[in-house]
PDB file of N, CA and C in Angstrom:
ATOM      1  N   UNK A   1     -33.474  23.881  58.156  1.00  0.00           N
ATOM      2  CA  UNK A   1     -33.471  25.321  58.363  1.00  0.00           C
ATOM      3  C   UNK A   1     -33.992  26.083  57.122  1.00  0.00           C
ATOM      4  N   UNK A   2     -33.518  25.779  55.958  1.00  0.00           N
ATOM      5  CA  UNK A   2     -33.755  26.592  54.828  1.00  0.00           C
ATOM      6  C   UNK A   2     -35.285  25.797  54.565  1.00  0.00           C
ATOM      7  N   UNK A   3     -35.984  24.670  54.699  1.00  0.00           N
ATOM      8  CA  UNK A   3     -37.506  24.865  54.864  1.00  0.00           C
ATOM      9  C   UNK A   3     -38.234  25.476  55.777  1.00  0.00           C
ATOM     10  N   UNK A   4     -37.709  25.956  56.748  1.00  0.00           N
ATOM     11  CA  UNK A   4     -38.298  26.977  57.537  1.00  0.00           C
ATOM     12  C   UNK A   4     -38.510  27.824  56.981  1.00  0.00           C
ATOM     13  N   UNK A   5     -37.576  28.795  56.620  1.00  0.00           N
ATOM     14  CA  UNK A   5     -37.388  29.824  56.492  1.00  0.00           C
ATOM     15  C   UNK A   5     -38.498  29.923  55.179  1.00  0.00           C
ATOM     16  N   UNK A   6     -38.338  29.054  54.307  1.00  0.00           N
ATOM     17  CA  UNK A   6     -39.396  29.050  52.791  1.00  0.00           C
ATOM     18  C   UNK A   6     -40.533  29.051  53.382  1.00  0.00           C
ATOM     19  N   UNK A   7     -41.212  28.451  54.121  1.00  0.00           N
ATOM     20  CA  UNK A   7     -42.396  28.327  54.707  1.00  0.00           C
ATOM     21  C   UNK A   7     -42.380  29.464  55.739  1.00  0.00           C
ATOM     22  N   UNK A   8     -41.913  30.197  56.238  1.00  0.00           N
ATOM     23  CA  UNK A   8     -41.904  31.800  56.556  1.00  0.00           C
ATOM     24  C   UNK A   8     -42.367  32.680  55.679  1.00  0.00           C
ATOM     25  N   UNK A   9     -41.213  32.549  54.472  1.00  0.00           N
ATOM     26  CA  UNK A   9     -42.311  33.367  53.536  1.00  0.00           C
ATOM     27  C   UNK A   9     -43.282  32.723  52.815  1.00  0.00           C
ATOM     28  N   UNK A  10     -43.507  31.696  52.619  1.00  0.00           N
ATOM     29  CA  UNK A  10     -44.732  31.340  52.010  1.00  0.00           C
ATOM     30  C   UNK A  10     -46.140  32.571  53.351  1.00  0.00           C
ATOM     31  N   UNK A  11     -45.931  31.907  54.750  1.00  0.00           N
ATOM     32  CA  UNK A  11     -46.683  32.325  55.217  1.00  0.00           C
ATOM     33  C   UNK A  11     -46.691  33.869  55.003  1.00  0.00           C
ATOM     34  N   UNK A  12     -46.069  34.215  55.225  1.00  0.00           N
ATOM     35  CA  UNK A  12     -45.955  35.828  55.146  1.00  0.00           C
ATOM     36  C   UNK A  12     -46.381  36.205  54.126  1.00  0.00           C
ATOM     37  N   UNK A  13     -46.506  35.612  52.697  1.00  0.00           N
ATOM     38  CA  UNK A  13     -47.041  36.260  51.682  1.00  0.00           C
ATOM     39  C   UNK A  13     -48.695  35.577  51.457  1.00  0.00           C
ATOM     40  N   UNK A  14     -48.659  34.769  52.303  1.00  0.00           N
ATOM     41  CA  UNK A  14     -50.305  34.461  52.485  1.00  0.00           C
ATOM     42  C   UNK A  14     -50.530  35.293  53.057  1.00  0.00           C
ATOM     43  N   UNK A  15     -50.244  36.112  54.148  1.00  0.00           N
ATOM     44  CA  UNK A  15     -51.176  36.492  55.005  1.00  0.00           C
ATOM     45  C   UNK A  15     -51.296  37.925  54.048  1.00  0.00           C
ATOM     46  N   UNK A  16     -50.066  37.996  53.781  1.00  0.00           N
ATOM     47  CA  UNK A  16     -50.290  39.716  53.101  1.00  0.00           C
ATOM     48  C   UNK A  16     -51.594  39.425  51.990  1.00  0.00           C
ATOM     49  N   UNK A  17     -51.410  38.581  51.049  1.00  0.00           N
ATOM     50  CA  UNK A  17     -52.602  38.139  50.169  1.00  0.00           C
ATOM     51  C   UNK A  17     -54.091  38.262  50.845  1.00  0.00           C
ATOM     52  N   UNK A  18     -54.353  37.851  51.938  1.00  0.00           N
ATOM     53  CA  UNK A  18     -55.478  37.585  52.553  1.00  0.00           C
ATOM     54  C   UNK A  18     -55.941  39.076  53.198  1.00  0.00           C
ATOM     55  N   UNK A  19     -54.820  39.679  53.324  1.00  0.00           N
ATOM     56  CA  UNK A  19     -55.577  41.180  53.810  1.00  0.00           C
ATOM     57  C   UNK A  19     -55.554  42.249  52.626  1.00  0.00           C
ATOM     58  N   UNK A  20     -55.430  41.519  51.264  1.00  0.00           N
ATOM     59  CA  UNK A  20     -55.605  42.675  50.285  1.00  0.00           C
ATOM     60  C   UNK A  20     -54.627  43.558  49.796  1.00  0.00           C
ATOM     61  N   UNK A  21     -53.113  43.539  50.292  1.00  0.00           N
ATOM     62  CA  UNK A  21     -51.885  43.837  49.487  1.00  0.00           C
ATOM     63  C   UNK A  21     -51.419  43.443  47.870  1.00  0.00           C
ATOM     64  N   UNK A  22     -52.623  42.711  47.389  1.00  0.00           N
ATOM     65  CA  UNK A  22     -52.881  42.239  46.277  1.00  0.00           C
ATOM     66  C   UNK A  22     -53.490  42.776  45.331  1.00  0.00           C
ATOM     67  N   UNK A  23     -54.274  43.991  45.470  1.00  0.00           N
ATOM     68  CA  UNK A  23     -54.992  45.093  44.732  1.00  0.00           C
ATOM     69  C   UNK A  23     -53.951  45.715  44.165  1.00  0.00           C
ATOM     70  N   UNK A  24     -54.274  46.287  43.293  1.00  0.00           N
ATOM     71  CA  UNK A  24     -53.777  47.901  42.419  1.00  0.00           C
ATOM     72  C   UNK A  24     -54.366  48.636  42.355  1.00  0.00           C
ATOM     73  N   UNK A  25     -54.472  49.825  42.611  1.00  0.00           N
ATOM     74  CA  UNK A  25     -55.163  50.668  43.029  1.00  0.00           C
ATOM     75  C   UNK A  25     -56.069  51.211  41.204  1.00  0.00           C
ATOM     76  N   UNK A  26     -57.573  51.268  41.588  1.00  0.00           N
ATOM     77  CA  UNK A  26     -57.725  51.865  40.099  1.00  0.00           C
ATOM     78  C   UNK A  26     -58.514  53.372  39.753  1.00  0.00           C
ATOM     79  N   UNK A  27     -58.335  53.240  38.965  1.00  0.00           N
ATOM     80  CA  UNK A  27     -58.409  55.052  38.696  1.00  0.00           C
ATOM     81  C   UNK A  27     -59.588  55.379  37.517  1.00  0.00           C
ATOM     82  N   UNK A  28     -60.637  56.634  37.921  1.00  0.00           N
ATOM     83  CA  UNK A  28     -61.498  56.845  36.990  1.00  0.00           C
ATOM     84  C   UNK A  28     -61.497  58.479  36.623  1.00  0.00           C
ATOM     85  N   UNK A  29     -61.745  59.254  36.120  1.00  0.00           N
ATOM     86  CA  UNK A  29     -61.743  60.666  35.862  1.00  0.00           C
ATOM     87  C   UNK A  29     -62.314  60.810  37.110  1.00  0.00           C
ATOM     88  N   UNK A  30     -63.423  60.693  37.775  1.00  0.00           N
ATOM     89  CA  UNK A  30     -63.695  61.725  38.710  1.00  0.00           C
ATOM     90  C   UNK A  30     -62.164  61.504  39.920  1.00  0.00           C
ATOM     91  N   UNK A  31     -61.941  60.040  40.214  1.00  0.00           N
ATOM     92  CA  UNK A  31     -61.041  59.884  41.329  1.00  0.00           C
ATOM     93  C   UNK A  31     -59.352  60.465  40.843  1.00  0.00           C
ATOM     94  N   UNK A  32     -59.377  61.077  39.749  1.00  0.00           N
ATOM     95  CA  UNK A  32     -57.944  61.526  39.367  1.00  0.00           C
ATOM     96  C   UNK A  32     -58.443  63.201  39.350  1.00  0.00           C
ATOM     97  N   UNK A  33     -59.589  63.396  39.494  1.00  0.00           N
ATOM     98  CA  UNK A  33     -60.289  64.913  39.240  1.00  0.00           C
ATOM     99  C   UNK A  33     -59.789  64.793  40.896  1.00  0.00           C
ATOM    100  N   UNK A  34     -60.159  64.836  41.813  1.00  0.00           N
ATOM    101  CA  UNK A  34     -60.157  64.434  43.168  1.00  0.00           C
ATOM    102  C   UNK A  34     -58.967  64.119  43.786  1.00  0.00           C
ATOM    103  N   UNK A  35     -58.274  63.717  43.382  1.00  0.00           N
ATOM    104  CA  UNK A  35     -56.776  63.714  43.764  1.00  0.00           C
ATOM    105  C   UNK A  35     -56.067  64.755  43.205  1.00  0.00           C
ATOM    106  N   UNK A  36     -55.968  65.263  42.039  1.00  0.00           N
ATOM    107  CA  UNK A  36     -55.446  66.750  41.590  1.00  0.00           C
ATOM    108  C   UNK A  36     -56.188  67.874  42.810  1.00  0.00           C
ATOM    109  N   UNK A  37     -57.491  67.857  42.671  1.00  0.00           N
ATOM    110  CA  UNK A  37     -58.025  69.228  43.676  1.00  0.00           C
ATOM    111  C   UNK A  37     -57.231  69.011  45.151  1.00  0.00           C
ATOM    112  N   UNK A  38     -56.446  68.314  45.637  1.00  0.00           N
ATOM    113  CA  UNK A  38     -55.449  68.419  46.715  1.00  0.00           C
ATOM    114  C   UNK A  38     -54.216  68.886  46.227  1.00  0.00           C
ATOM    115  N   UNK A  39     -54.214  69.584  45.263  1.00  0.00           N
ATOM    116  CA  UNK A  39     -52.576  70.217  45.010  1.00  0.00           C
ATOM    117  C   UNK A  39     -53.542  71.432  45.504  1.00  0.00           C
ATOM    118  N   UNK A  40     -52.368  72.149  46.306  1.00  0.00           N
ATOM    119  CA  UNK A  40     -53.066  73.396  46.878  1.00  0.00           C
ATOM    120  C   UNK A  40     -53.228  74.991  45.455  1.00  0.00           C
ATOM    121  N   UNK A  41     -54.765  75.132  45.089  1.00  0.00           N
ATOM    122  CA  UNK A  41     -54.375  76.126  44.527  1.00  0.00           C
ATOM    123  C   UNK A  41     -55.346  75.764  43.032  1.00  0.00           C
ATOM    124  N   UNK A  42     -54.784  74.170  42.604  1.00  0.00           N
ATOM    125  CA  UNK A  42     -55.277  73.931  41.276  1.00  0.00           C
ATOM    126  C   UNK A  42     -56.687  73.552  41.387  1.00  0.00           C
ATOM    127  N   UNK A  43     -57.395  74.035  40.432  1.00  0.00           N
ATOM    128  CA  UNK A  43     -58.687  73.618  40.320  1.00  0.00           C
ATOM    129  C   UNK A  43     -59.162  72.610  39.123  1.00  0.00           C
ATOM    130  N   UNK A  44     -59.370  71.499  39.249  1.00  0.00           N
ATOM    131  CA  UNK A  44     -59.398  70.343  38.208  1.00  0.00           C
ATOM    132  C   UNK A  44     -60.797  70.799  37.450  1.00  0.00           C
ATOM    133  N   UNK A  45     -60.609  70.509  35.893  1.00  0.00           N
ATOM    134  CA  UNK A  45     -61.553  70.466  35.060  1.00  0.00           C
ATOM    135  C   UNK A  45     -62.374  69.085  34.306  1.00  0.00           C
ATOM    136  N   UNK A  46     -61.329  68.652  33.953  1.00  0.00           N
ATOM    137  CA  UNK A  46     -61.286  67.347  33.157  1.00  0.00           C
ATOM    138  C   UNK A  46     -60.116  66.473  33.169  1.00  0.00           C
ATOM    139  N   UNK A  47     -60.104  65.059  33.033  1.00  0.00           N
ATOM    140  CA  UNK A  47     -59.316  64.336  33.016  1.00  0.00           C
ATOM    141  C   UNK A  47     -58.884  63.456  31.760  1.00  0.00           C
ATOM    142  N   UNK A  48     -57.980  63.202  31.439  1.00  0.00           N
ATOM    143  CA  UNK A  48     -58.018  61.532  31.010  1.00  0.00           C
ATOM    144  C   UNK A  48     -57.561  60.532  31.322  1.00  0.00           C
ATOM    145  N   UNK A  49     -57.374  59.251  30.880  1.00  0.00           N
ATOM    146  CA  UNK A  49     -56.886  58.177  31.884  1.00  0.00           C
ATOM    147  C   UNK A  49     -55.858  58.070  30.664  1.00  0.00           C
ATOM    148  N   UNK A  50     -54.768  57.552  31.207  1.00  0.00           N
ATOM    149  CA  UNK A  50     -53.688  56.450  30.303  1.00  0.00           C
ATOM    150  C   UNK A  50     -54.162  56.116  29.709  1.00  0.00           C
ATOM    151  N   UNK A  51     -54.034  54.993  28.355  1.00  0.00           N
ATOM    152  CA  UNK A  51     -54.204  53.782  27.636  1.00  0.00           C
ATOM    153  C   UNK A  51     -54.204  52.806  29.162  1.00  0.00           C
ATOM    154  N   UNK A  52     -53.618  51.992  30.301  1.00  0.00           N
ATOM    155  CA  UNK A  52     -53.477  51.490  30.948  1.00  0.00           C
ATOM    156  C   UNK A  52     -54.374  51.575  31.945  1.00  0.00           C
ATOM    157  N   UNK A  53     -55.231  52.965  32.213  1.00  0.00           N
ATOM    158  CA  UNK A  53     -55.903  53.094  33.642  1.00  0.00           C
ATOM    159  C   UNK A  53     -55.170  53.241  34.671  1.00  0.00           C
ATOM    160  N   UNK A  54     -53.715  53.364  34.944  1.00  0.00           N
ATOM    161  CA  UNK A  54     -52.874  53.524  36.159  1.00  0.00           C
ATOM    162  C   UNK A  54     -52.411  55.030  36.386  1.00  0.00           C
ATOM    163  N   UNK A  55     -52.634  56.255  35.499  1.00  0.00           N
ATOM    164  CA  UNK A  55     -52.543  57.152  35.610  1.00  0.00           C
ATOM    165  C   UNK A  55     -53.022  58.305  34.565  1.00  0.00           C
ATOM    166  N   UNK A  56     -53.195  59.713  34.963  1.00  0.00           N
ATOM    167  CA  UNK A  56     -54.221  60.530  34.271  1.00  0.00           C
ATOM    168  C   UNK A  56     -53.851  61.555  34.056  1.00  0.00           C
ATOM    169  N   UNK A  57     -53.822  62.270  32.821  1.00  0.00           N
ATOM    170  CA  UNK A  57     -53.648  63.679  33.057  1.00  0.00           C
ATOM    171  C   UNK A  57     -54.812  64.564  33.707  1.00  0.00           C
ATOM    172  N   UNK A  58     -54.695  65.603  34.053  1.00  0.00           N
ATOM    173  CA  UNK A  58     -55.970  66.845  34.537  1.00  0.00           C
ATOM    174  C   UNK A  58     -55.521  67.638  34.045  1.00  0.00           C
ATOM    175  N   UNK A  59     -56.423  68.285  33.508  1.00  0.00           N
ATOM    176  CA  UNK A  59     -56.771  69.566  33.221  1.00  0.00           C
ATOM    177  C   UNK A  59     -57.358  70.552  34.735  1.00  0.00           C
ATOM    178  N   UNK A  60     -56.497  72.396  34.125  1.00  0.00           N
ATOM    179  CA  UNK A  60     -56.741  72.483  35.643  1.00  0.00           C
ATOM    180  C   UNK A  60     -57.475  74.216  35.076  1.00  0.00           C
ATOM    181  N   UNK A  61     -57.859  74.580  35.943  1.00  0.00           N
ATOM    182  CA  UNK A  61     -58.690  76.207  34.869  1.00  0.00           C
ATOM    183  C   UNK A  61     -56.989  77.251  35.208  1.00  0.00           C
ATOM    184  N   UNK A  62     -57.129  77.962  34.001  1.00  0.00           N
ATOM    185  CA  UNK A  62     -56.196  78.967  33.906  1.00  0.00           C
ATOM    186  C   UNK A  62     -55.043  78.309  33.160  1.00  0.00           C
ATOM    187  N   UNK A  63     -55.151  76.981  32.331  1.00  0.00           N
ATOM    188  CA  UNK A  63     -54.155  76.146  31.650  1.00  0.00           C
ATOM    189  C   UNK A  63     -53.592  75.150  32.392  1.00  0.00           C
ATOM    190  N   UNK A  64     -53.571  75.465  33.078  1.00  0.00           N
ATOM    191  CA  UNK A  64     -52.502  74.457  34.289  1.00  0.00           C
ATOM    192  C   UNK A  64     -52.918  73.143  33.806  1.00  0.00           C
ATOM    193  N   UNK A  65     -51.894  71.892  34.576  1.00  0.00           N
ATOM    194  CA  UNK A  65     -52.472  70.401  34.325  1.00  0.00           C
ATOM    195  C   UNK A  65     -51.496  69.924  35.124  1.00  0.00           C
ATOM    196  N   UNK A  66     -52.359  68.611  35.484  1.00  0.00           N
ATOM    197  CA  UNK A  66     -51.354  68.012  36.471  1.00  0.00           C
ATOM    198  C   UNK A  66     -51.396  66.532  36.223  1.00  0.00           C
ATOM    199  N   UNK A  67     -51.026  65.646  37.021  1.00  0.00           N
ATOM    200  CA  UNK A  67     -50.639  64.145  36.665  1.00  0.00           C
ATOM    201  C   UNK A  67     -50.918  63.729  37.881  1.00  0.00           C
ATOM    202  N   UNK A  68     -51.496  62.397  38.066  1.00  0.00           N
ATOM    203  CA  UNK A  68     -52.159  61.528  38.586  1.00  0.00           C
ATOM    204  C   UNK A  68     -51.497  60.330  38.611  1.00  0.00           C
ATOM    205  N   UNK A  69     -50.337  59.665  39.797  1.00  0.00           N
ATOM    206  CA  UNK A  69     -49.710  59.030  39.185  1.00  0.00           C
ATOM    207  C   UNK A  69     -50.165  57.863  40.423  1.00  0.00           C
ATOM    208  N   UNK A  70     -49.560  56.136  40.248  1.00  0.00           N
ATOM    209  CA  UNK A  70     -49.945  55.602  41.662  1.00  0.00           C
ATOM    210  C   UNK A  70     -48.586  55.505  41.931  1.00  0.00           C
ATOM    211  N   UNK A  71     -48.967  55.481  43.246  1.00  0.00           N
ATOM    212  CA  UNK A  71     -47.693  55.112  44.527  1.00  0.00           C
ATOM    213  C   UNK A  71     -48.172  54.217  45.671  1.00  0.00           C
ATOM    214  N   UNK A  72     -47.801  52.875  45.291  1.00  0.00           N
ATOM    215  CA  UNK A  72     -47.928  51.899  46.667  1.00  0.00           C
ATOM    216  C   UNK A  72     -49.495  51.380  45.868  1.00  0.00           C
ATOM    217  N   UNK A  73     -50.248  51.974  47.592  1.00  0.00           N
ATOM    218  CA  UNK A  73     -52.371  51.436  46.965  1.00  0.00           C
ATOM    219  C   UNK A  73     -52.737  52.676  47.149  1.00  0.00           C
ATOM    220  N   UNK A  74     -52.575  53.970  46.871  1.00  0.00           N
ATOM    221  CA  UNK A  74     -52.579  55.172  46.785  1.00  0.00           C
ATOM    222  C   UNK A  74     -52.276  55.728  45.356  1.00  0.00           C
ATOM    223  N   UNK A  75     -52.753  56.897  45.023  1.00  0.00           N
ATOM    224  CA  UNK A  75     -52.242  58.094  44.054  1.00  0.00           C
ATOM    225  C   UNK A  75     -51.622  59.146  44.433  1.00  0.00           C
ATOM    226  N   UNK A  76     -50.390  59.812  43.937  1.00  0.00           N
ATOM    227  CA  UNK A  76     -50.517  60.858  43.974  1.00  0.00           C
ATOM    228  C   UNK A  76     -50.291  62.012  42.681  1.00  0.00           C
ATOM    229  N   UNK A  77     -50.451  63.336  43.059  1.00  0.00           N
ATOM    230  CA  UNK A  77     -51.223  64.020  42.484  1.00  0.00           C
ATOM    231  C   UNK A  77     -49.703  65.319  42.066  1.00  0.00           C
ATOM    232  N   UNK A  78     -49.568  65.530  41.198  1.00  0.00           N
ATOM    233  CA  UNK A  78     -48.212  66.552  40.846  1.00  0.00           C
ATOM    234  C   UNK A  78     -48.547  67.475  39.765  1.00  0.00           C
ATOM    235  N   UNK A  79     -48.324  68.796  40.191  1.00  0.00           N
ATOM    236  CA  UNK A  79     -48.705  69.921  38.887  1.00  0.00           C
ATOM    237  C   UNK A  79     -47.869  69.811  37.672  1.00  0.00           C
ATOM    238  N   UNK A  80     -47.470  69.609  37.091  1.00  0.00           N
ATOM    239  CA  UNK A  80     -47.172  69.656  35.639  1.00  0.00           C
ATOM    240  C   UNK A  80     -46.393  70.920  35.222  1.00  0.00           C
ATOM    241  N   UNK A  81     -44.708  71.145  34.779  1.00  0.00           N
ATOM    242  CA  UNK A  81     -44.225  72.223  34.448  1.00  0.00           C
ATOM    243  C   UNK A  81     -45.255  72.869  33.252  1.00  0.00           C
ATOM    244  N   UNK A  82     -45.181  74.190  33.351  1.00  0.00           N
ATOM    245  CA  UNK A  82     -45.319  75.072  32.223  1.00  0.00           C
ATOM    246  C   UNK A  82     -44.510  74.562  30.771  1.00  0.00           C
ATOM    247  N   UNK A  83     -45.601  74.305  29.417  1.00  0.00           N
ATOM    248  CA  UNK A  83     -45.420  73.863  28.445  1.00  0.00           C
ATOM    249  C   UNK A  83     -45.020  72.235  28.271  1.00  0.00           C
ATOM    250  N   UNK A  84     -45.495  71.470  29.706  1.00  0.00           N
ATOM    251  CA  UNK A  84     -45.367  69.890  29.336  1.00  0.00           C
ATOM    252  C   UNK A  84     -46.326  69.856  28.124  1.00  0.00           C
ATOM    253  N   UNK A  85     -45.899  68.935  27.216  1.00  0.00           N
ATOM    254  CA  UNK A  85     -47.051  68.279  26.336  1.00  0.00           C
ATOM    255  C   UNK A  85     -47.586  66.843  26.321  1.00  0.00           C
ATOM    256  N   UNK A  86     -48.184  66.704  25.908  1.00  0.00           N
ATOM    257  CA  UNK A  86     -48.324  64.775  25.997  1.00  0.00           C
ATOM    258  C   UNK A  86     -47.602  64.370  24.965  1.00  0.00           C
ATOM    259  N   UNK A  87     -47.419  63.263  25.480  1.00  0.00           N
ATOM    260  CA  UNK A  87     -46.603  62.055  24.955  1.00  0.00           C
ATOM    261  C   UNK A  87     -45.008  62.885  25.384  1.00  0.00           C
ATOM    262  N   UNK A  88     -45.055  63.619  26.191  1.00  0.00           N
ATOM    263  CA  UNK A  88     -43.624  64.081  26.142  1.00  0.00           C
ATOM    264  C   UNK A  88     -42.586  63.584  28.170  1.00  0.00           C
ATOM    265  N   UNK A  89     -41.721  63.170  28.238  1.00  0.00           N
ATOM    266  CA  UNK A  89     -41.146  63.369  29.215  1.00  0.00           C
ATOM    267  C   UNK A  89     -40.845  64.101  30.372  1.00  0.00           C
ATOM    268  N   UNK A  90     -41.655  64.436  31.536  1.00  0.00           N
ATOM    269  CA  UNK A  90     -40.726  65.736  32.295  1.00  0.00           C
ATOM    270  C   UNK A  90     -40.395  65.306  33.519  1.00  0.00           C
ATOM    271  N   UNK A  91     -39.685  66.287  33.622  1.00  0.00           N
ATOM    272  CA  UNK A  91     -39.154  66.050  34.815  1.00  0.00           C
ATOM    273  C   UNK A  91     -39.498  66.809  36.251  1.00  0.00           C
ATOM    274  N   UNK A  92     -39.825  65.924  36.971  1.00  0.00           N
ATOM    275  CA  UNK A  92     -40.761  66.141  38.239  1.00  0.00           C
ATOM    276  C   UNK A  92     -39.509  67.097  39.612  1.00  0.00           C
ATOM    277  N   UNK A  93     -38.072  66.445  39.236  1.00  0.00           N
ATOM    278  CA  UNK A  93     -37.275  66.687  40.073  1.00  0.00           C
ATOM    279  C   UNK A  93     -37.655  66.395  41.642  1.00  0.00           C
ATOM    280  N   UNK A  94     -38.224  64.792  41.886  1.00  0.00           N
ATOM    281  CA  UNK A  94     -38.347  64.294  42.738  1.00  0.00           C
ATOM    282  C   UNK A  94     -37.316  62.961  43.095  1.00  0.00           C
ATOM    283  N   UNK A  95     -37.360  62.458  43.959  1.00  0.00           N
ATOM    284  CA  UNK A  95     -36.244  61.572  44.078  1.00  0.00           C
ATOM    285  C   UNK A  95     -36.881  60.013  43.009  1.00  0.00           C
ATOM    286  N   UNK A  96     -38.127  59.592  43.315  1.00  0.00           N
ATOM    287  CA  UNK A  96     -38.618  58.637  43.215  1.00  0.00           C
ATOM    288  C   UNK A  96     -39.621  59.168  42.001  1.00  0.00           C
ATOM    289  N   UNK A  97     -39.714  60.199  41.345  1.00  0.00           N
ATOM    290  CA  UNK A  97     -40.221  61.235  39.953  1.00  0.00           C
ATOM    291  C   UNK A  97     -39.730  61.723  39.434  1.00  0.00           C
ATOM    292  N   UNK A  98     -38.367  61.115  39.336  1.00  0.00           N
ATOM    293  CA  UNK A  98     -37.501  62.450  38.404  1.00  0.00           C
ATOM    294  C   UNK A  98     -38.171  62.486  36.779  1.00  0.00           C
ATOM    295  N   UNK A  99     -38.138  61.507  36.456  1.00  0.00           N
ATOM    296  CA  UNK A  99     -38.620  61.694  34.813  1.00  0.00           C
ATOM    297  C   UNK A  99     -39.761  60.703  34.614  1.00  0.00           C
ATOM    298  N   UNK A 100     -40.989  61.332  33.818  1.00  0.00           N
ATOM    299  CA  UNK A 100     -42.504  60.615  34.060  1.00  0.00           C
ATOM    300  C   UNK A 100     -43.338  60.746  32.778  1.00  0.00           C
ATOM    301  N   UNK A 101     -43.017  59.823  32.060  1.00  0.00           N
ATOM    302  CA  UNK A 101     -43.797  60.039  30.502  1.00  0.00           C
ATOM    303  C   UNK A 101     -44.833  59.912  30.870  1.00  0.00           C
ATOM    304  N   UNK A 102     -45.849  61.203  30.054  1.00  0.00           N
ATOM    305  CA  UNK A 102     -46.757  61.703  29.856  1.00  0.00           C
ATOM    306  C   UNK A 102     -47.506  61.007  29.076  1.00  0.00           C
ATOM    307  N   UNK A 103     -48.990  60.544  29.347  1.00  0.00           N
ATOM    308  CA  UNK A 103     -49.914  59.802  28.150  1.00  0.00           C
ATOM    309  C   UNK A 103     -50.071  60.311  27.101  1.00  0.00           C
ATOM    310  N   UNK A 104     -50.453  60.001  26.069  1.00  0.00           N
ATOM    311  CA  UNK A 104     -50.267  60.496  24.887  1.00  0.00           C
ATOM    312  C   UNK A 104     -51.430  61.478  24.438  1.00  0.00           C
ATOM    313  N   UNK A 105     -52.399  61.137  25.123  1.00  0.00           N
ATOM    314  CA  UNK A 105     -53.502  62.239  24.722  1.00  0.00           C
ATOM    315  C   UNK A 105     -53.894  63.234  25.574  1.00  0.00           C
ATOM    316  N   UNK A 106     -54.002  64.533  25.489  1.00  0.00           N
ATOM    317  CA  UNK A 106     -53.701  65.691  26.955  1.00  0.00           C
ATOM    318  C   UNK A 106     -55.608  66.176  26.828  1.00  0.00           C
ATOM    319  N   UNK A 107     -55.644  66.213  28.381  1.00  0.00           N
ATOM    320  CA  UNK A 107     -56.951  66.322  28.495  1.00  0.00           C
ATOM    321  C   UNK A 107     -58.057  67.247  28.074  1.00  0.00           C
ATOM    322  N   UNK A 108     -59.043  67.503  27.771  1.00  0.00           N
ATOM    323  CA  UNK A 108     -59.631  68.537  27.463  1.00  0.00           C
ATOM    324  C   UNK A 108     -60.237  68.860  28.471  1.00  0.00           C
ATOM    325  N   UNK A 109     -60.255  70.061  29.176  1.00  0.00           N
ATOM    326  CA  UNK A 109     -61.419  71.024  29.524  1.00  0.00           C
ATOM    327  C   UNK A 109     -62.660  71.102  29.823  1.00  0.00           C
ATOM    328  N   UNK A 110     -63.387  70.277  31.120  1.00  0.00           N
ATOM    329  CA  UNK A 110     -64.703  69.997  30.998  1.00  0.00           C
ATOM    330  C   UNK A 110     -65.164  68.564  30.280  1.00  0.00           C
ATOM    331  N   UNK A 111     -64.444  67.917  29.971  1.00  0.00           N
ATOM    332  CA  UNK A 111     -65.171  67.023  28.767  1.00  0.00           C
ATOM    333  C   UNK A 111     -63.990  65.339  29.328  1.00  0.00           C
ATOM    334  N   UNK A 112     -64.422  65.078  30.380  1.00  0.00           N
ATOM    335  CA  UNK A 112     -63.944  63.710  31.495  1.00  0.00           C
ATOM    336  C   UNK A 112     -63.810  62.522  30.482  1.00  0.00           C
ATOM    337  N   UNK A 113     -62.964  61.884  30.395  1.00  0.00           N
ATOM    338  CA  UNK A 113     -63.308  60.550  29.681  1.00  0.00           C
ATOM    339  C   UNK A 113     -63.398  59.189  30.121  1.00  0.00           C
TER     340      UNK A 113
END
């Protein structure tokens, strides 16, 4: 019985392997520029990526900035309180975002990296 069941999940995690549940989703300035312009309102300027490539700050016109974070094989995209800084902690006040350190270098304005 208990080799069944191992060979259940063996199979089961083959098959997930074979259809590509095996990716991480990856991220470039324009595709984190592009996922911010779906917060209703913000208009993306510039980005940067992590040290890691798994998430980005934006720059948004009128100061604003937002964060680029992944979820699952997806991103999503969250405005940024008034006076976050980089390298600093905030808090999203989401269930699964409550607190989301910030990359250390905050984006500039036009100028994508």
């Amino acid at each position: 019985m208990l080799l069944l069941s191992a060979a259940g999940v063996l199979l089961l995690t083959g098959v997930a392997y074979l259809m590509g549940f095996r990716d991480t989703p990856s991220l470039t300035p324009e595709r984190a520029r592009q996922e911010a312009a779906r917060i209703p309102g913000f208009r993306p300027l510039g980005a940067t990526l992590a040290a890691d490539g798994r998430s980005a700050l934006v720059a948004g016109a009128g100061g604003e900035a937002a964060i680029v974070l992944p979820l699952g094989d997806r991103f999503i995209a969250r405005r940024l309180p008034e006076g976050a800084a980089a390298g600093s902690t905030v808090d999203l006040g989401e269930p699964f975002l409550r607190r989301v350190p910030l990359p250390g270098a905050s984006p500039e304005p036009g100028r994508p990296r």
